[in-house]
Protein backbone atom coordinates (compact mmCIF):
# COMPACT_ATOMS: atom_id res chain seq x y z
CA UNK A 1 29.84 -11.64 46.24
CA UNK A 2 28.34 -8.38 47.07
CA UNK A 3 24.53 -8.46 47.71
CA UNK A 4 22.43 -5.26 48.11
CA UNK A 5 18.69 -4.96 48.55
CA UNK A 6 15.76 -2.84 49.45
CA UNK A 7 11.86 -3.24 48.75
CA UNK A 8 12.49 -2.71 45.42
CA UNK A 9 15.53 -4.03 43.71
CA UNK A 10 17.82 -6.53 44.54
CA UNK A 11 22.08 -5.99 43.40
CA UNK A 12 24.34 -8.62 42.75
CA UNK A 13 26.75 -9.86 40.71
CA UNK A 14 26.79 -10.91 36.93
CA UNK A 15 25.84 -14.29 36.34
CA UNK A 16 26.05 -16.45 33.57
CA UNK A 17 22.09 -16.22 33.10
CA UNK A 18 22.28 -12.28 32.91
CA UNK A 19 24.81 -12.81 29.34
CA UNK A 20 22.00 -13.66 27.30
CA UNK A 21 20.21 -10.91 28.79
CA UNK A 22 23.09 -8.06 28.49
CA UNK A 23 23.19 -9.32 24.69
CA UNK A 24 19.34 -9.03 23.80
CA UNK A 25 19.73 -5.45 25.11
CA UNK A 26 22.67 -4.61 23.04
CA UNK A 27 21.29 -6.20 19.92
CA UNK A 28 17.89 -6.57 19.91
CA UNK A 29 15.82 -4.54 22.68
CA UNK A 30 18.42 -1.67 22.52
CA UNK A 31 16.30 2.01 22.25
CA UNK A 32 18.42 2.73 25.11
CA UNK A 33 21.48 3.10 23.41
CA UNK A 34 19.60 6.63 22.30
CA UNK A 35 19.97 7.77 25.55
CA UNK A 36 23.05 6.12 27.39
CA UNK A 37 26.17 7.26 25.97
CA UNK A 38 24.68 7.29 22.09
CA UNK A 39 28.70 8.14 20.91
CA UNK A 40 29.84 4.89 22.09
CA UNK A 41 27.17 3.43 18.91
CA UNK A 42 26.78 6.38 16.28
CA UNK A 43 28.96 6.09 13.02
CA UNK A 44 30.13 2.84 13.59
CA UNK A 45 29.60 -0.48 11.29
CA UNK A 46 28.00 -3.38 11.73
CA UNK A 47 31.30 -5.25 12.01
CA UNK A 48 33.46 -2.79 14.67
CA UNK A 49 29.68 -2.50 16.85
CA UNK A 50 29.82 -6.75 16.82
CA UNK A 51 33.32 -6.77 17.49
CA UNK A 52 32.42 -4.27 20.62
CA UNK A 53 30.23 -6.55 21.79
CA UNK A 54 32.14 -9.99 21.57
CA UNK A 55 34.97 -7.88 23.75
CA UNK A 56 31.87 -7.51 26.05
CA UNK A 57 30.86 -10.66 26.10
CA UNK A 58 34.21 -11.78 27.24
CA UNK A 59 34.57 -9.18 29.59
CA UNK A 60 31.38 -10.18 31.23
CA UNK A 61 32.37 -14.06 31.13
CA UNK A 62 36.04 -13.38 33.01
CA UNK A 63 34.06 -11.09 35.61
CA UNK A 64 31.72 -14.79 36.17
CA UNK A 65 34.37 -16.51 36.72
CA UNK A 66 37.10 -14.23 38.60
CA UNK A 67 37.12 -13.51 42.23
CA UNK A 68 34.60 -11.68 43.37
CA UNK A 69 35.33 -8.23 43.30
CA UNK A 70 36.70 -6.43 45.82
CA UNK A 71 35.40 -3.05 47.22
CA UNK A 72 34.71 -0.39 45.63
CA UNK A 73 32.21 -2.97 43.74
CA UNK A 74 32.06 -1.28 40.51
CA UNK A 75 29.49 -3.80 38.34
CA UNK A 76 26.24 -5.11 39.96
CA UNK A 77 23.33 -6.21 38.21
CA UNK A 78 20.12 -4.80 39.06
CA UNK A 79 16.70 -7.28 39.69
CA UNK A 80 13.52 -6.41 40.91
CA UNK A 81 13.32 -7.71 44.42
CA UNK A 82 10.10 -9.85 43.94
CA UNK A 83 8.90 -13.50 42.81
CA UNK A 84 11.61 -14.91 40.56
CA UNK A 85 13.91 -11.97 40.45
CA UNK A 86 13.54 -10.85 37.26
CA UNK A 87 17.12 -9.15 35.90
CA UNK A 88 16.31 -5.73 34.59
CA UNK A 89 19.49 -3.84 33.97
CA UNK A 90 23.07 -2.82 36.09
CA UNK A 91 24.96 -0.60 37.34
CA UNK A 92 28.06 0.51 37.56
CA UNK A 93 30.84 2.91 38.89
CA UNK A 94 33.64 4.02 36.76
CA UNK A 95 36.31 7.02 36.84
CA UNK A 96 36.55 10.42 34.78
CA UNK A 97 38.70 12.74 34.07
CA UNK A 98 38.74 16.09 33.93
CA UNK A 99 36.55 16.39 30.45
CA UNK A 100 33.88 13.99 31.55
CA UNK A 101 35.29 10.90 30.03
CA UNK A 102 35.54 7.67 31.19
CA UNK A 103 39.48 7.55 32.38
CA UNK A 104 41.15 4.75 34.34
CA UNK A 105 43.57 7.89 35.41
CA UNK A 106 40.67 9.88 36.46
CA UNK A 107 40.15 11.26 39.81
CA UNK A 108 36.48 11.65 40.23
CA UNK A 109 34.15 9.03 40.23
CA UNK A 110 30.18 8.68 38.04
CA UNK A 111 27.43 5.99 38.88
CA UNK A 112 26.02 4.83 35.47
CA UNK A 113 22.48 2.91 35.74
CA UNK A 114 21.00 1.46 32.83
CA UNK A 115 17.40 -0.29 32.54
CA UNK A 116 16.50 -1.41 29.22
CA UNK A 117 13.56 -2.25 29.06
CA UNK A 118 10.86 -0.15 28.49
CA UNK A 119 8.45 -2.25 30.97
CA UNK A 120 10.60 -1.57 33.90
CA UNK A 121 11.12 1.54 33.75
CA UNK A 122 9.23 4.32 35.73
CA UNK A 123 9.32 2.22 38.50
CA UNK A 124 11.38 3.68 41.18
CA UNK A 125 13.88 0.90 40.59
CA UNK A 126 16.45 3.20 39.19
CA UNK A 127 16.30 5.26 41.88
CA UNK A 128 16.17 2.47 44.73
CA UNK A 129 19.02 0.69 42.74
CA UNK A 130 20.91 4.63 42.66
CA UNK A 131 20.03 4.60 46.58
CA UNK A 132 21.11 1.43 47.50
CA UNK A 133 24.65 1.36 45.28
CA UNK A 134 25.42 4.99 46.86
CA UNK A 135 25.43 3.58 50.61
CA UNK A 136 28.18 1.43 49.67
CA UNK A 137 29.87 4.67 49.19
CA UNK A 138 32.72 5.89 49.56
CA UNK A 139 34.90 2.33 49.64
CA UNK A 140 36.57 2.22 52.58
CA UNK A 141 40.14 2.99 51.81
């Protein structure tokens, strides 16, 4: 699959390893969810929010073992290009429509990047992981 990097980050695709990853930071190390798209968490139950992320979860398992996706590469993982590669968050293109909300009719397209944890942040990995996923813009048609 896809492979991006710069001195910073490396992209790639999901691998099995980054599952137990994805679901510490939706259930355990999760203070993001205050700041990325909080309405897809507030009023919701225990149940319905674990029920969100089992759909995840097998989302994220079909996307391991599809084909690799084809360009426009909308989901890439984002690791800090250094020893061992440590997986700090992803990225991810997706479409909207004409209120701002995530449409598969939409027109236009957003770049959602999401790190975490609070240790990698204020980094510049964000920003070189922004930099580097934009170049691959826009997909050849």
């Amino acid at each position: 699959g896809m492979e991006l990097k710069n001195d910073l980050v490396l992209l790639r695709p999901m691998v099995e390893a980054d599952i137990a990853d994805r679901l510490y930071w939706e259930t355990v190390e999760n203070e993001w969810h205050d700041w990325d798209g909080p309405w897809d968490y507030e009023g919701k139950s225990a149940e319905e929010l674990a029920a969100e992320l089992e759909e995840d979860e097998r989302l994220w398992r079909s996307r391991i073992a599809g084909p690799p996706e084809q360009a426009p590469v909308r989901h890439l993982e984002i690791c800090v290009n250094g020893p061992g590669q440590p997986h700090i968050g992803w990225c991810g293109a997706y479409t909207i429509d004409d209120a701002c909300r995530i449409s598969d009719a939409g027109e236009r397209w957003a770049v959602g990047i999401t790190i975490p944890g609070a240790n990698a942040r204020r980094k510049g990995c964000a920003t070189a992981a922004l930099t580097l996923y934009w170049a691959t813009w826009p997909p050849a048609a």
